[in-house]
PDB file of N, CA and C in Angstrom:
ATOM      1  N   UNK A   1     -36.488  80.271-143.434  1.00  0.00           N
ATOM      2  CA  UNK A   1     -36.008  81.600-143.108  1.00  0.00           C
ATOM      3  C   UNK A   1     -35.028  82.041-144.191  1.00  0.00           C
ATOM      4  N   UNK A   2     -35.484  83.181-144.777  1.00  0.00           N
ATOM      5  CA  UNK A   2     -34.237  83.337-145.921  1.00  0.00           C
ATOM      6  C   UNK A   2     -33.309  84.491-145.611  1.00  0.00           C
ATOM      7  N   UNK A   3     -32.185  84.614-145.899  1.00  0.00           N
ATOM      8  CA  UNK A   3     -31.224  85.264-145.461  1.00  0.00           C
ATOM      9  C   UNK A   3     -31.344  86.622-145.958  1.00  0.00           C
ATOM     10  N   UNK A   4     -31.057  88.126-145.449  1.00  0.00           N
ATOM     11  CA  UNK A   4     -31.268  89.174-145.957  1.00  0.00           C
ATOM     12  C   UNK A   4     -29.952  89.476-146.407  1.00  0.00           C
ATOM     13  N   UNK A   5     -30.036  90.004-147.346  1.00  0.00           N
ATOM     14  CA  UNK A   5     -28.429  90.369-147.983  1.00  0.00           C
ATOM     15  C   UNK A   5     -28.577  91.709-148.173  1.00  0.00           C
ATOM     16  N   UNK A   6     -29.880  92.767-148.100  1.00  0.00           N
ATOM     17  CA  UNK A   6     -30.023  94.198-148.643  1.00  0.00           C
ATOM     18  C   UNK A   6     -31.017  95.132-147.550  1.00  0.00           C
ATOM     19  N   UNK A   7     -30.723  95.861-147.454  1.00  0.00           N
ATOM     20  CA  UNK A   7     -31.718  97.216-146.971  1.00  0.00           C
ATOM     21  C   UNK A   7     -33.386  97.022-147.309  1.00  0.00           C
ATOM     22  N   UNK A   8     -33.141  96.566-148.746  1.00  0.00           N
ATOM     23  CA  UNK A   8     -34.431  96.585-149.272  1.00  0.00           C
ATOM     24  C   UNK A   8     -34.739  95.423-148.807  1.00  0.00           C
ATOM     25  N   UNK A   9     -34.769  94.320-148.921  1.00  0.00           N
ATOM     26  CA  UNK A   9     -34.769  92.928-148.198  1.00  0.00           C
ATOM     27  C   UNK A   9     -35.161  93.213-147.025  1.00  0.00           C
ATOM     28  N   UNK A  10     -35.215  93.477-146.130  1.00  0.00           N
ATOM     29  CA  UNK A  10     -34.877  93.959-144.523  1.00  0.00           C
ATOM     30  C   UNK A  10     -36.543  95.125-144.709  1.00  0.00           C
ATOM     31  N   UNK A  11     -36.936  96.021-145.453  1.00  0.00           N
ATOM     32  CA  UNK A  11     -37.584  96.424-145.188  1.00  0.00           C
ATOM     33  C   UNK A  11     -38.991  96.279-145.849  1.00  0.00           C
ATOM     34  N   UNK A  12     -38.495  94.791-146.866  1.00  0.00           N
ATOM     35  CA  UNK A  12     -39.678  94.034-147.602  1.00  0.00           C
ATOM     36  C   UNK A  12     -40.341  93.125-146.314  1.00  0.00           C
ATOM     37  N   UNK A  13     -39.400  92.448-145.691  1.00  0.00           N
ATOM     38  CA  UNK A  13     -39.764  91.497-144.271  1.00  0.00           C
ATOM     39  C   UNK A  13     -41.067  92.882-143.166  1.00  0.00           C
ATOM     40  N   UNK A  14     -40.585  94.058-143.277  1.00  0.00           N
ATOM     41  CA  UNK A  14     -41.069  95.100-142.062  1.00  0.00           C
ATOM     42  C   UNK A  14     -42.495  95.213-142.446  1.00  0.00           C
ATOM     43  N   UNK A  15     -42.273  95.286-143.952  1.00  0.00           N
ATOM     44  CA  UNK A  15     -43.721  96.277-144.584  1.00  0.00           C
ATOM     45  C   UNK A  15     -44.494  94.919-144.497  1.00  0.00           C
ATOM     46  N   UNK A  16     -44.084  93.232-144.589  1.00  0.00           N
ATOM     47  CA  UNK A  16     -45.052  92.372-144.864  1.00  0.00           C
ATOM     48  C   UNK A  16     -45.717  92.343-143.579  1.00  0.00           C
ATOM     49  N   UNK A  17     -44.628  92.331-142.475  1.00  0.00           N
ATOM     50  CA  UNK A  17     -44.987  92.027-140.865  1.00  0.00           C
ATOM     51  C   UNK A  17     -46.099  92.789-140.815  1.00  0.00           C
ATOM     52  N   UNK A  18     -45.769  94.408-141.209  1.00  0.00           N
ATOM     53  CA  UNK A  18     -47.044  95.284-140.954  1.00  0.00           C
ATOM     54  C   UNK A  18     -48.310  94.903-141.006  1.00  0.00           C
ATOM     55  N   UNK A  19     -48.310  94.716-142.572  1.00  0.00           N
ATOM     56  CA  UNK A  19     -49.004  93.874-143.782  1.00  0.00           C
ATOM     57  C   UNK A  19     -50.286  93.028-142.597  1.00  0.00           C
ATOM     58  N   UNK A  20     -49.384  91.654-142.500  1.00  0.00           N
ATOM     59  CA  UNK A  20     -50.213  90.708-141.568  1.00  0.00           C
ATOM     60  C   UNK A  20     -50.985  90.834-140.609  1.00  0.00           C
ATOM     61  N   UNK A  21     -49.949  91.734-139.596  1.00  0.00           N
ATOM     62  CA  UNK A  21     -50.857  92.310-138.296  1.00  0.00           C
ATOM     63  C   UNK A  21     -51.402  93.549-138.325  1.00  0.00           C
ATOM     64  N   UNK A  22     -51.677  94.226-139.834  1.00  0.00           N
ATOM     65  CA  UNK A  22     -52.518  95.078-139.684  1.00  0.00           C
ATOM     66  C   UNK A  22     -51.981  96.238-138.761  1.00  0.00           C
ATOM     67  N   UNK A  23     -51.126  96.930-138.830  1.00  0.00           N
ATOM     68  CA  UNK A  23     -50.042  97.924-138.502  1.00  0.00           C
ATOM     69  C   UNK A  23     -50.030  98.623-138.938  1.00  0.00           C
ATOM     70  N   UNK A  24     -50.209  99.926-139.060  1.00  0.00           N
ATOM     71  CA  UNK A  24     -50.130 101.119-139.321  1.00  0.00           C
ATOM     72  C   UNK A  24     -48.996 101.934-138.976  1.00  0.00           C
ATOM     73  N   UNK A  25     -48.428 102.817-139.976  1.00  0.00           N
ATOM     74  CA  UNK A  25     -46.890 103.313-139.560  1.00  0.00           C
ATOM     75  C   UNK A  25     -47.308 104.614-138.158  1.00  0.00           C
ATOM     76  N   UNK A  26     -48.400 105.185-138.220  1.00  0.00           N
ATOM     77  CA  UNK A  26     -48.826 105.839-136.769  1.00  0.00           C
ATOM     78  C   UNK A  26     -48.704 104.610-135.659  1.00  0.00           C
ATOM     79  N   UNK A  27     -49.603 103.592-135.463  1.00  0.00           N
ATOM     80  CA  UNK A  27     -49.067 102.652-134.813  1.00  0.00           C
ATOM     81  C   UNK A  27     -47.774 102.156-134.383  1.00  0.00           C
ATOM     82  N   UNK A  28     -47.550 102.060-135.651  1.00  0.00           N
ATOM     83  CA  UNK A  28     -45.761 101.380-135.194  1.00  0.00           C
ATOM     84  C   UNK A  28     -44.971 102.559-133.866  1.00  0.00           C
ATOM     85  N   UNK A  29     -44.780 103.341-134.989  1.00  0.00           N
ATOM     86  CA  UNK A  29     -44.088 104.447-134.681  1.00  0.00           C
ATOM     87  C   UNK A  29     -44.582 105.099-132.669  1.00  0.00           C
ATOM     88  N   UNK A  30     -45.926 104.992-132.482  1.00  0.00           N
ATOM     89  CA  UNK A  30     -46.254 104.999-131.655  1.00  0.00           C
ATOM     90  C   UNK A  30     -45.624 104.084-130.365  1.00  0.00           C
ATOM     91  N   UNK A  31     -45.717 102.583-130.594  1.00  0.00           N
ATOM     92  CA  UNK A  31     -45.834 101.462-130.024  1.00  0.00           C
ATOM     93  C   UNK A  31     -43.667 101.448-129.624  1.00  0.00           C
ATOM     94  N   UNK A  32     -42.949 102.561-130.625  1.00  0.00           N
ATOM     95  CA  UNK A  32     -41.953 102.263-130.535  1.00  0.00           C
ATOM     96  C   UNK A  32     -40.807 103.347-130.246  1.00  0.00           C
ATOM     97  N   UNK A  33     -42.505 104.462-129.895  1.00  0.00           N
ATOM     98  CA  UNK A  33     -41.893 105.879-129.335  1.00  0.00           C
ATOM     99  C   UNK A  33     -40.961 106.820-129.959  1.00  0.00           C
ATOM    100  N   UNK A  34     -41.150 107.132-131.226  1.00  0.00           N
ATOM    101  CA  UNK A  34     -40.810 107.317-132.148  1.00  0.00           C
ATOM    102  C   UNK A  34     -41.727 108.207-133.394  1.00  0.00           C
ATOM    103  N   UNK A  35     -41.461 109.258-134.184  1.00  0.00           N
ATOM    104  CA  UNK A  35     -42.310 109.861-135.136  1.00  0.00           C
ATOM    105  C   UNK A  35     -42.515 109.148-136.422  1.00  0.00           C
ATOM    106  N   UNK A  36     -43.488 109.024-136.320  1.00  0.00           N
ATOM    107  CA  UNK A  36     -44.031 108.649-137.906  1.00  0.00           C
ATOM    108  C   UNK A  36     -43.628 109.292-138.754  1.00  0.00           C
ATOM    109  N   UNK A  37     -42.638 110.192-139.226  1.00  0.00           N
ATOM    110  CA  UNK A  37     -41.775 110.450-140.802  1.00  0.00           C
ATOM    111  C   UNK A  37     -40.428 109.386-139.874  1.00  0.00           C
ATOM    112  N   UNK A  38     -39.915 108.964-139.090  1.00  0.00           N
ATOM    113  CA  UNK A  38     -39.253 108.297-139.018  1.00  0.00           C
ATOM    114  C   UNK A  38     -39.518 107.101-139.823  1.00  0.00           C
ATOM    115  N   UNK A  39     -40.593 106.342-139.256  1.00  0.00           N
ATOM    116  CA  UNK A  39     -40.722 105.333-139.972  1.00  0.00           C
ATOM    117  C   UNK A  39     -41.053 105.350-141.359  1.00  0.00           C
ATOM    118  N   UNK A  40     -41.809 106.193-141.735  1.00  0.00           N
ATOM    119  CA  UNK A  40     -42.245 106.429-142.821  1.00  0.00           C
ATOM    120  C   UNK A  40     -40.452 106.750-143.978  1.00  0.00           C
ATOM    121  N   UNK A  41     -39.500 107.886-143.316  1.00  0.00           N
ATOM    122  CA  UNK A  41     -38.302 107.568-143.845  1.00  0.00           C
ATOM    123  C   UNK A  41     -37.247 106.138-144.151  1.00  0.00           C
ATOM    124  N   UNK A  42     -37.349 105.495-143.558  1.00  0.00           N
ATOM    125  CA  UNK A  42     -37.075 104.018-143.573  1.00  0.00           C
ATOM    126  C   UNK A  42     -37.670 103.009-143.971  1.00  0.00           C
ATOM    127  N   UNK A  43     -39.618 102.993-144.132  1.00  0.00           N
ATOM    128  CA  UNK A  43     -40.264 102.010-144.784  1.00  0.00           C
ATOM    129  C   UNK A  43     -40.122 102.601-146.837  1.00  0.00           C
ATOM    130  N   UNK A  44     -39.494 103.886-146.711  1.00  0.00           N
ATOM    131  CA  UNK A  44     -39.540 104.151-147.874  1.00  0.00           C
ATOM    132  C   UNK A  44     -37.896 104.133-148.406  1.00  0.00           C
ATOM    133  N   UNK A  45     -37.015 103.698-148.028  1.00  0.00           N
ATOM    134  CA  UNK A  45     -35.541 103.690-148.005  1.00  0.00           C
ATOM    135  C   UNK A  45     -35.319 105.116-148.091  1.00  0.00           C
ATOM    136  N   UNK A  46     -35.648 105.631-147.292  1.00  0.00           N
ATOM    137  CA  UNK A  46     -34.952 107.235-147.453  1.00  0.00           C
ATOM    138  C   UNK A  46     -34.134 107.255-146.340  1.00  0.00           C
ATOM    139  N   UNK A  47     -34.287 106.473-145.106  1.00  0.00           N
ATOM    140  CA  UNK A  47     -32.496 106.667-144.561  1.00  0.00           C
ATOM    141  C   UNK A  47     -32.582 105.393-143.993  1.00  0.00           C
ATOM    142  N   UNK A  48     -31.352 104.534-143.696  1.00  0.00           N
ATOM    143  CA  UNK A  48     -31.256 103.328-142.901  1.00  0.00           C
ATOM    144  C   UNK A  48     -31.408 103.525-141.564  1.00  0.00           C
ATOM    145  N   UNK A  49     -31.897 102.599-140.781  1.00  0.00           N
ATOM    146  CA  UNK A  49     -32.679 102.880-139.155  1.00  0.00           C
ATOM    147  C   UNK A  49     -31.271 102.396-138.515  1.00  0.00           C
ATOM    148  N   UNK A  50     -31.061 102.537-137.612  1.00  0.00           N
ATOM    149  CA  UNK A  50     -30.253 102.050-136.511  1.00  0.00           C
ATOM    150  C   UNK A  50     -30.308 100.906-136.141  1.00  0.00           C
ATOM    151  N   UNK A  51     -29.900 100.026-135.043  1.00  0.00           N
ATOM    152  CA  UNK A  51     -29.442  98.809-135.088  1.00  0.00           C
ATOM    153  C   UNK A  51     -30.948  98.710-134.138  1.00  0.00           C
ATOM    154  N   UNK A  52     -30.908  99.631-133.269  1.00  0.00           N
ATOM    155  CA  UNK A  52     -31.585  99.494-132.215  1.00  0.00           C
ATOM    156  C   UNK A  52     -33.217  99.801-132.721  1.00  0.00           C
ATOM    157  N   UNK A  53     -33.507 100.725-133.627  1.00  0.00           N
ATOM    158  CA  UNK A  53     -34.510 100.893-134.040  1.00  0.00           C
ATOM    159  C   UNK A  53     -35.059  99.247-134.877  1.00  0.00           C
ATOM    160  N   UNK A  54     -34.172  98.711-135.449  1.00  0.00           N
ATOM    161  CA  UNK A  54     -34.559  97.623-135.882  1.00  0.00           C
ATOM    162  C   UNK A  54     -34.568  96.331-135.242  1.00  0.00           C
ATOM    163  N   UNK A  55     -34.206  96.768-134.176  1.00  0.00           N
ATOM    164  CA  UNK A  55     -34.535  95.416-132.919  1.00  0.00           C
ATOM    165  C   UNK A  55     -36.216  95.570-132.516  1.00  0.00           C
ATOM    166  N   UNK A  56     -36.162  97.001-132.267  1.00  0.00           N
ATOM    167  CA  UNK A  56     -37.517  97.081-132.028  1.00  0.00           C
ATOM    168  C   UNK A  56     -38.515  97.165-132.494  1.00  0.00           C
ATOM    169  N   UNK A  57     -38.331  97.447-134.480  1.00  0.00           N
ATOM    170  CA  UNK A  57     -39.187  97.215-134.844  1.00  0.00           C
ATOM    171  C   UNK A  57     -39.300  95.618-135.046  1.00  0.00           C
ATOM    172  N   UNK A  58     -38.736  94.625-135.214  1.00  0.00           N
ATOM    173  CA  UNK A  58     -38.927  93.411-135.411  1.00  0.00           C
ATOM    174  C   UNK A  58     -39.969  92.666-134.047  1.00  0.00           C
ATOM    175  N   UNK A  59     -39.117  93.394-132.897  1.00  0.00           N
ATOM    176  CA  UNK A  59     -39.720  93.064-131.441  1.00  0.00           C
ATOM    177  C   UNK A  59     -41.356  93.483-131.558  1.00  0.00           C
ATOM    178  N   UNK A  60     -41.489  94.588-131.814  1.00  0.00           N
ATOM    179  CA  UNK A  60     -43.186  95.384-131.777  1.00  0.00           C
ATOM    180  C   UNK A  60     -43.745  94.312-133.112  1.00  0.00           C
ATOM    181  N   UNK A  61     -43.362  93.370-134.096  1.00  0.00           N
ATOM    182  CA  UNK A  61     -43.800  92.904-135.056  1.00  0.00           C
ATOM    183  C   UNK A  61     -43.942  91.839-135.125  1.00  0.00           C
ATOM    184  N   UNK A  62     -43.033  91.153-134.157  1.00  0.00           N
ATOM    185  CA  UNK A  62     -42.977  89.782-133.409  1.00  0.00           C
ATOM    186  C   UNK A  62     -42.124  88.929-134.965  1.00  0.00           C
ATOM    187  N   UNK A  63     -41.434  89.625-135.309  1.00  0.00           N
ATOM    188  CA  UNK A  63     -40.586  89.070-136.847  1.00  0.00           C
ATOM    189  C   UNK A  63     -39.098  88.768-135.757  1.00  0.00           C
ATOM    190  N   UNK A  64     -38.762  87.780-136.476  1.00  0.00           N
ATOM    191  CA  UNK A  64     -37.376  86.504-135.572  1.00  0.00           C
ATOM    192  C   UNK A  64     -36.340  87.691-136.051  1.00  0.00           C
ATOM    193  N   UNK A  65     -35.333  87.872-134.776  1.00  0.00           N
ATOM    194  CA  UNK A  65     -34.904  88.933-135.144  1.00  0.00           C
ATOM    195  C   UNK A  65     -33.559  88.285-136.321  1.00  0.00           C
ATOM    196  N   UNK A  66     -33.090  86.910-136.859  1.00  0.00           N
ATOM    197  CA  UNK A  66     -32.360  86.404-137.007  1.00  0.00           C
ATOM    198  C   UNK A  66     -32.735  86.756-138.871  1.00  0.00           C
ATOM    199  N   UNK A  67     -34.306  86.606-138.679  1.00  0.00           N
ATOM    200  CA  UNK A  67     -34.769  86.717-140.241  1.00  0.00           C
ATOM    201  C   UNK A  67     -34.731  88.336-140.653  1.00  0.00           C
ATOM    202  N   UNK A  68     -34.655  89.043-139.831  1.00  0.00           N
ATOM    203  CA  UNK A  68     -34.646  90.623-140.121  1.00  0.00           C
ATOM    204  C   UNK A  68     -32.648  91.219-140.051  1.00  0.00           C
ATOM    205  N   UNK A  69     -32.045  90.458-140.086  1.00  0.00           N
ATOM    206  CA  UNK A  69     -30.469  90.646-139.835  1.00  0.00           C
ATOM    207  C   UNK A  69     -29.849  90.095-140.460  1.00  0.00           C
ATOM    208  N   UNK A  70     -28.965  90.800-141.240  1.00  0.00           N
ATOM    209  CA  UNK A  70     -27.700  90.088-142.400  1.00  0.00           C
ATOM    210  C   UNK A  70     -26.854  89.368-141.805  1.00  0.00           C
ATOM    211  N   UNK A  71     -26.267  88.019-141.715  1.00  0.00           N
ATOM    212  CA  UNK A  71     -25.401  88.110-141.494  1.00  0.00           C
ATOM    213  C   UNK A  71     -24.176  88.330-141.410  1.00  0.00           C
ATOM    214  N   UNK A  72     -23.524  88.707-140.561  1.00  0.00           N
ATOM    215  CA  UNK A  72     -22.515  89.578-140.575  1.00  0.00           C
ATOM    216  C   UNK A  72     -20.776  88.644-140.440  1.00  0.00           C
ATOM    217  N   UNK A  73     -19.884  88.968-141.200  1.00  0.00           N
ATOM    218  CA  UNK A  73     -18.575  87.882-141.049  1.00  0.00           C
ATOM    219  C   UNK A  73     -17.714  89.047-140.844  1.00  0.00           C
ATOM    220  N   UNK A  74     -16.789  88.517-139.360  1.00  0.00           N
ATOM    221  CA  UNK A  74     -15.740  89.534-139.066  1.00  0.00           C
ATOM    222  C   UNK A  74     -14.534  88.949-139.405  1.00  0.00           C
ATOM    223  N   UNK A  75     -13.759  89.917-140.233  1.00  0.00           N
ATOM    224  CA  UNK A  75     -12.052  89.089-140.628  1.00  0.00           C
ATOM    225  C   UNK A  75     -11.419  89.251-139.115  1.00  0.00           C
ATOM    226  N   UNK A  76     -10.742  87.837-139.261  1.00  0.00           N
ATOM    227  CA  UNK A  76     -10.351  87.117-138.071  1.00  0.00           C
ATOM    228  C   UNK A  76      -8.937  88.783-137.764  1.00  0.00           C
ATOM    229  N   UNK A  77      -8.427  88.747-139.097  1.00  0.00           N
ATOM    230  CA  UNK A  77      -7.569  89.705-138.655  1.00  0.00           C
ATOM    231  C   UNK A  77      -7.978  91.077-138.095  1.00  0.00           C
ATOM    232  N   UNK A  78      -8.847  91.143-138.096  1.00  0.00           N
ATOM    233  CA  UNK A  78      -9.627  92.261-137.841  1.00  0.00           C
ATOM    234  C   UNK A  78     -10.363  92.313-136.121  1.00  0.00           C
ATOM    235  N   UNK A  79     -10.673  90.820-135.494  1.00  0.00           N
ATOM    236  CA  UNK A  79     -10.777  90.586-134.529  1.00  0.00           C
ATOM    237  C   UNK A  79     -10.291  90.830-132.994  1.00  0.00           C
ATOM    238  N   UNK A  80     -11.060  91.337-132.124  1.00  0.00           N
ATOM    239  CA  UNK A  80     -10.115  91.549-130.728  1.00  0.00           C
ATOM    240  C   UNK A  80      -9.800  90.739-130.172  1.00  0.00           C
TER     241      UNK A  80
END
């Protein structure tokens, strides 16, 4: 599993998932209730998706949601 460090990273993993299972961005977009220039804006980096949009696209793609997510480090001082 390799770690995503970028946007682009993150939406190289989406387009392969597609890729494999033969996915179509009408499909996706369908399956995730959602317009196809949406996805189509985000498989092309034209805007970053939401947290939630990218749960679900990983979920509809069956991609580990751990391999589609940067990890994230919170400064302790910064902590509640």
């Amino acid at each position: 599993m390799e770690k995503i460090t970028s946007y682009e990273q993150l939406v190289k993993i989406i387009r392969e998932a597609m890729n494999r299972r033969g996915v179509t961005q009408v499909e996706l977009a369908k399956g995730l209730n959602v317009r196809q220039p949406q996805i189509n804006r985000v498989l092309n980096l034209k805007n970053s998706p939401s947290i939630d949009l990218v749960f679900n696209m990983c979920n509809y793609l069956k991609v580990g949601l751990a391999a589609a997510c940067p990890t994230v480090s919170i400064n302790e001082a910064n902590a509640l």
